[in-house]
C-alpha atoms as a PDB file:
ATOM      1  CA  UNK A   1     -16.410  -1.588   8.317  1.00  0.00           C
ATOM      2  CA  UNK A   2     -13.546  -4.404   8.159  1.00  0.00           C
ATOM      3  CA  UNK A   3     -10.738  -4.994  10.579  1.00  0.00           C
ATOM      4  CA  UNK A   4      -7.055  -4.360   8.292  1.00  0.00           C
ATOM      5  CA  UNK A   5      -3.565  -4.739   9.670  1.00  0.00           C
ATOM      6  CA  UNK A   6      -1.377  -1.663   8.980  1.00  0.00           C
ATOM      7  CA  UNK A   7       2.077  -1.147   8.842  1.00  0.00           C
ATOM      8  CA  UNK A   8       2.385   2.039  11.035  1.00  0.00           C
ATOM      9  CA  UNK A   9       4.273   4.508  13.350  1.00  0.00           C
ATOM     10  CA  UNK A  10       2.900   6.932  15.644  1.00  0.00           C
ATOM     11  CA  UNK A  11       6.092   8.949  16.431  1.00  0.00           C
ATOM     12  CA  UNK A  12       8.695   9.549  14.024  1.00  0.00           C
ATOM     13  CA  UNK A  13      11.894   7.880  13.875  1.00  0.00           C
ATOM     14  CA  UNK A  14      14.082   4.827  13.045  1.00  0.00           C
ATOM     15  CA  UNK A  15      12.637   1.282  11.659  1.00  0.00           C
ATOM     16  CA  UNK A  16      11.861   0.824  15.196  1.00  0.00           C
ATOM     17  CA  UNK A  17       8.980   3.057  15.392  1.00  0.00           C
ATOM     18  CA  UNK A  18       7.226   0.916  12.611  1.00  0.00           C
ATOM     19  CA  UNK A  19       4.466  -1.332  14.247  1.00  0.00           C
ATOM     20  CA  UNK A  20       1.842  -3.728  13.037  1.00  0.00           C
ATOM     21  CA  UNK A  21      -1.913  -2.398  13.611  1.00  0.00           C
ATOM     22  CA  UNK A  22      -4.911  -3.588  13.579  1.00  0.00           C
ATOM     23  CA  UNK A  23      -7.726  -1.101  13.073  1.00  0.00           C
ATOM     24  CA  UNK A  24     -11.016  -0.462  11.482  1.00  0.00           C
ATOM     25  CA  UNK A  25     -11.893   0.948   7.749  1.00  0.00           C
ATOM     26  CA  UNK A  26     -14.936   2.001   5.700  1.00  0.00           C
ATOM     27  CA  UNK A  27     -15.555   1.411   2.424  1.00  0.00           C
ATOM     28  CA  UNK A  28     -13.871   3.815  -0.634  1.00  0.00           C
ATOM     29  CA  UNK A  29     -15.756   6.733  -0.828  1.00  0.00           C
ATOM     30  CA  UNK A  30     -17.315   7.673  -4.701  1.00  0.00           C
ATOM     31  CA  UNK A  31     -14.369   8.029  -6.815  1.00  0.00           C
ATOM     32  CA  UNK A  32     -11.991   5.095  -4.918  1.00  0.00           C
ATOM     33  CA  UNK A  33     -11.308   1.773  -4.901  1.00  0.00           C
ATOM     34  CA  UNK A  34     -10.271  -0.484  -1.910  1.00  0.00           C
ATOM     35  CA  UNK A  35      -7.692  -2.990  -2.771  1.00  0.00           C
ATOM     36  CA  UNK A  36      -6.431  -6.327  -1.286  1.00  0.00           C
ATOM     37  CA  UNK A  37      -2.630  -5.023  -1.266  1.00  0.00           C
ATOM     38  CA  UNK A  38      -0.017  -7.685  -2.767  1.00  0.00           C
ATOM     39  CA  UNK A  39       3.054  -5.845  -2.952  1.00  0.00           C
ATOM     40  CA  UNK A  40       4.029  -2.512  -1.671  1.00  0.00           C
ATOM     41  CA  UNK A  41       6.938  -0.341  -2.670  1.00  0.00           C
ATOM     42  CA  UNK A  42       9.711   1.203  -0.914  1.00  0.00           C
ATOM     43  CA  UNK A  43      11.037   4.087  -1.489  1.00  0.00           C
ATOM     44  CA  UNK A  44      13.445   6.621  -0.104  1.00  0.00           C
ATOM     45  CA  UNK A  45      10.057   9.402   0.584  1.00  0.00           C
ATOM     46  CA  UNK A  46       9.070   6.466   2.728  1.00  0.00           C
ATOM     47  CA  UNK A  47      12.276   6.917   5.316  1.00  0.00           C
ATOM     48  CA  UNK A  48      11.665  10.649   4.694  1.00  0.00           C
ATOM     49  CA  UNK A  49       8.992  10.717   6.273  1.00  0.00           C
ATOM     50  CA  UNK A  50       9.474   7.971   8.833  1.00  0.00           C
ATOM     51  CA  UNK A  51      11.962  10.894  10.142  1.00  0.00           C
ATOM     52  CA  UNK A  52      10.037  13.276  10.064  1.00  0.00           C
ATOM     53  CA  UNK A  53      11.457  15.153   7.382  1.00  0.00           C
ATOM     54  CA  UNK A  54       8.661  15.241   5.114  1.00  0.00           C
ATOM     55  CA  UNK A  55       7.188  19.038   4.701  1.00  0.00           C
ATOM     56  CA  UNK A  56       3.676  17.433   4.041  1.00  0.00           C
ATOM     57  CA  UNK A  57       3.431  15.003   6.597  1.00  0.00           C
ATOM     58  CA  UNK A  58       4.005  16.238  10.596  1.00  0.00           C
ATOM     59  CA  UNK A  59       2.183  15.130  13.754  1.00  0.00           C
ATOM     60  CA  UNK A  60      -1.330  16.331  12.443  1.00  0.00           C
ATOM     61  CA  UNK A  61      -0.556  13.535  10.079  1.00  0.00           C
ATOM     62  CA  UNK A  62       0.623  10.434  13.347  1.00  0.00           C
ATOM     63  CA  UNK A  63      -0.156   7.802  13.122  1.00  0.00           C
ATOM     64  CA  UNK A  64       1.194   7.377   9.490  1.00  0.00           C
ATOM     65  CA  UNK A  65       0.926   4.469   6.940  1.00  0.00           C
ATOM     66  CA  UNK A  66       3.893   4.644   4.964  1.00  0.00           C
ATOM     67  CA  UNK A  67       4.024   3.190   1.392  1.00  0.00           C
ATOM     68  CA  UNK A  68       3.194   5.240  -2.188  1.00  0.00           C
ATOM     69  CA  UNK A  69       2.814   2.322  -4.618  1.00  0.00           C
ATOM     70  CA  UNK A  70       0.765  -0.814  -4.565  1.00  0.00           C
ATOM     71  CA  UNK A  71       0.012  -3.857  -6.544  1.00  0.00           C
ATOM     72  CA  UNK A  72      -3.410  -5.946  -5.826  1.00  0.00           C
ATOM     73  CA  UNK A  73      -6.612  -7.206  -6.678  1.00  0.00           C
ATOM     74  CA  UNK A  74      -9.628  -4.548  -6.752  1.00  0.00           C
ATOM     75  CA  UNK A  75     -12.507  -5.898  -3.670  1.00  0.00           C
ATOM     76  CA  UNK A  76     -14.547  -2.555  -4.341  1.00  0.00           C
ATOM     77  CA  UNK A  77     -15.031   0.061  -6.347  1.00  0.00           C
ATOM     78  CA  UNK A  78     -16.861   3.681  -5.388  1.00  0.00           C
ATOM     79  CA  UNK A  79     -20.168   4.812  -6.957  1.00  0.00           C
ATOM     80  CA  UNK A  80     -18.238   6.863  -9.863  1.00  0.00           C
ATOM     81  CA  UNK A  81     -15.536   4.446 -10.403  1.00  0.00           C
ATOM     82  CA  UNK A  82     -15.879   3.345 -14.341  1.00  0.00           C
ATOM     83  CA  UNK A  83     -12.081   2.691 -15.207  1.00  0.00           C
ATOM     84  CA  UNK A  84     -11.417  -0.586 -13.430  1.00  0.00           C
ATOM     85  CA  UNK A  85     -13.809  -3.251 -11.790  1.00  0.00           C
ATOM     86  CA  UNK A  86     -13.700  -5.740  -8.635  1.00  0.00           C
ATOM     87  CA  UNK A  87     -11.401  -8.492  -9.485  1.00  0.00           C
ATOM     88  CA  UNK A  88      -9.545  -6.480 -11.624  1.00  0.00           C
ATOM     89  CA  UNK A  89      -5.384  -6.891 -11.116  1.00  0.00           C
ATOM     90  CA  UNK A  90      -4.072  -3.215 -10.655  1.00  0.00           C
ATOM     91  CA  UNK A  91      -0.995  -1.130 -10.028  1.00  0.00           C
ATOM     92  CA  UNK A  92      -1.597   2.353  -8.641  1.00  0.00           C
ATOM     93  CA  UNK A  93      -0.476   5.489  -6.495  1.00  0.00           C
ATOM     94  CA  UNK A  94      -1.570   5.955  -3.161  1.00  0.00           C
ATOM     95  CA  UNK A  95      -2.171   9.713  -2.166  1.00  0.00           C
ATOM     96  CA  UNK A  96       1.030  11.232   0.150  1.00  0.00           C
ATOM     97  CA  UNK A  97      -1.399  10.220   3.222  1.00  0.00           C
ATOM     98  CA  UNK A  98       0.190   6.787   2.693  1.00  0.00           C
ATOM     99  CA  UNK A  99      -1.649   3.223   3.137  1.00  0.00           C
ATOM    100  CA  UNK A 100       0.385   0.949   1.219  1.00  0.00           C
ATOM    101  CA  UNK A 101       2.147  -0.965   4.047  1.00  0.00           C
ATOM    102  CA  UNK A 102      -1.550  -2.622   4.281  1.00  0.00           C
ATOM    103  CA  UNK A 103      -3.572  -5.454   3.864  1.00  0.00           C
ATOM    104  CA  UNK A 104      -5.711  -3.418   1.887  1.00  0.00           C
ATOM    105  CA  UNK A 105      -5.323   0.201   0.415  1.00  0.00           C
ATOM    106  CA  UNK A 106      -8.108   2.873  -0.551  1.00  0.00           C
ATOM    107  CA  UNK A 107      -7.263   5.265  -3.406  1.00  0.00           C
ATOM    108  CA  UNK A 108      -8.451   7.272  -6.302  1.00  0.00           C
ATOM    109  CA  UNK A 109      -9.409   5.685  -9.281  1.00  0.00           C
ATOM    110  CA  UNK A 110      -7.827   8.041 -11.303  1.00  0.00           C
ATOM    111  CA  UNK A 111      -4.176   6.684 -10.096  1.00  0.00           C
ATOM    112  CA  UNK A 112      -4.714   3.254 -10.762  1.00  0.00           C
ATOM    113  CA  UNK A 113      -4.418   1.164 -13.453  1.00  0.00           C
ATOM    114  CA  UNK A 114      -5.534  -2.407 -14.735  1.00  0.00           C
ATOM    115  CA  UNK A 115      -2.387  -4.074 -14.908  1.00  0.00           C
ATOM    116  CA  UNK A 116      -1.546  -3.715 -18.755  1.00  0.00           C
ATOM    117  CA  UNK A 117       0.940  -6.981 -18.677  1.00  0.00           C
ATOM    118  CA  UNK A 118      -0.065  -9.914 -17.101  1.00  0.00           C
ATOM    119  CA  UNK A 119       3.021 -10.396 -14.273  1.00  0.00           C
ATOM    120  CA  UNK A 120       2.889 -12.183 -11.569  1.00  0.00           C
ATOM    121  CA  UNK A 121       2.796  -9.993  -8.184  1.00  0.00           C
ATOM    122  CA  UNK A 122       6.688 -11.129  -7.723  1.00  0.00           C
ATOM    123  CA  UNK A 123       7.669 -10.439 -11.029  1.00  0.00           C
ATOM    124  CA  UNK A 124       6.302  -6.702 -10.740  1.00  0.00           C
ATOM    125  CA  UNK A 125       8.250  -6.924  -7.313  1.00  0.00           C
ATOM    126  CA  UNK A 126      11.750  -7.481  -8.961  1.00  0.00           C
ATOM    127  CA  UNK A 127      10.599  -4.266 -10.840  1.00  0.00           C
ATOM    128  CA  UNK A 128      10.703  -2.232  -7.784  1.00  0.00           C
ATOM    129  CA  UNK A 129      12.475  -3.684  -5.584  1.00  0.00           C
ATOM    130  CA  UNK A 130      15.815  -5.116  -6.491  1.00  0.00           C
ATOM    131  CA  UNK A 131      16.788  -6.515  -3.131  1.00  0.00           C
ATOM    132  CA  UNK A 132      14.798  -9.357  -2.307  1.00  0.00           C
ATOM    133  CA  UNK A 133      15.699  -9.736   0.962  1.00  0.00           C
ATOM    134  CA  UNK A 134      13.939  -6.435   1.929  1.00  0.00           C
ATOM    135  CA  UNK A 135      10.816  -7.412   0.021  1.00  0.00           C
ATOM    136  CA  UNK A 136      11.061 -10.940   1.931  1.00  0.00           C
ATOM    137  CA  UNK A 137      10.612  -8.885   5.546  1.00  0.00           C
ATOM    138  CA  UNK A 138       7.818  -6.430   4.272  1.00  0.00           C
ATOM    139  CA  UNK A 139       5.697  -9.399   2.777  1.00  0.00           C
ATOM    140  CA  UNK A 140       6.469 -11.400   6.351  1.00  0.00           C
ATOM    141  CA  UNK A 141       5.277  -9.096   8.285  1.00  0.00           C
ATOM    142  CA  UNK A 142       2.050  -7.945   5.821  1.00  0.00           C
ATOM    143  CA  UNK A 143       1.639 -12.457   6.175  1.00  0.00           C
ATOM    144  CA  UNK A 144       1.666 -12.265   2.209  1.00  0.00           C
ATOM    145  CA  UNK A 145       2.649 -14.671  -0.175  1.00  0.00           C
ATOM    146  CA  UNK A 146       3.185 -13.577  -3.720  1.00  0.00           C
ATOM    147  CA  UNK A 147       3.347 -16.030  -6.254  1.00  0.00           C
ATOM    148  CA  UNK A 148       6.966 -17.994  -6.842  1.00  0.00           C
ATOM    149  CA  UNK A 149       8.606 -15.841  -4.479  1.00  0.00           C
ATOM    150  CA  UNK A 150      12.140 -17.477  -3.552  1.00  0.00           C
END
């Protein structure tokens, strides 16, 4: 198991409930692959369920990793995983569970891809996220630094 640092809340609410976390994670099980997270989306199911408005996600679900849709490098890849390999650059879909306000992400092979274009990470960011200034914060506080990112 390796030590990641999570984006997180336990309660719902406002941006204030969102905390950095440090906790512990196994290896993807046989069909998913664990990724070093370079960018993370936001989007407006994000604050939806940061509320607590969510029908899928309630306290069962605390404490919750926000973040659908990541961009990163593949560290390791499930017995059954044939589509993409370690090292590979991907874009993919993390499950409604959330995990992609993290250092690094576990999710089915199936909803990832090899990333088709070769971008760099901020380039795929502009894609996403049109206000810079927002992706500026998340990547501060994840301590990331995506290539020519002004």
């Amino acid at each position: 198991m390796t030590s990641v640092r999570k984006i997180r809340f336990h309660c719902f609410g406002d941006n204030e409930v969102l905390q950095l976390d440090e906790i512990k994670q196994s290896g993807p099980d046989a069909r998913q692959i664990l990724v070093a997270v370079r960018a993370a989306s936001v989007n407006p199911v994000d604050f939806k369920i940061r509320s607590g408005k969510y029908p899928s996600v309630k306290d069962d679900r605390l404490p919750y990793t926000p973040g659908r849709d990541v961009s990163g490098i593949v560290l390791q890849c499930g017995a059954q995983v044939d589509r993409v390999r370690v090292s590979d650059e991907v874009i993919g879909m993390v499950p409604v569970w959330g995990g992609g306000y993290a250092s690094r992400s576990s999710s089915r092979s199936a909803q990832s891809r090899s990333n088709p274009v070769v971008l760099t990470i901020s380039t795929r960011l502009q894609y996403r996220w049109p206000d810079r200034r927002r992706i500026r914060g998340c990547l501060d506080t994840a301590n990331c630094e995506p290539e020519n990112l002004s």
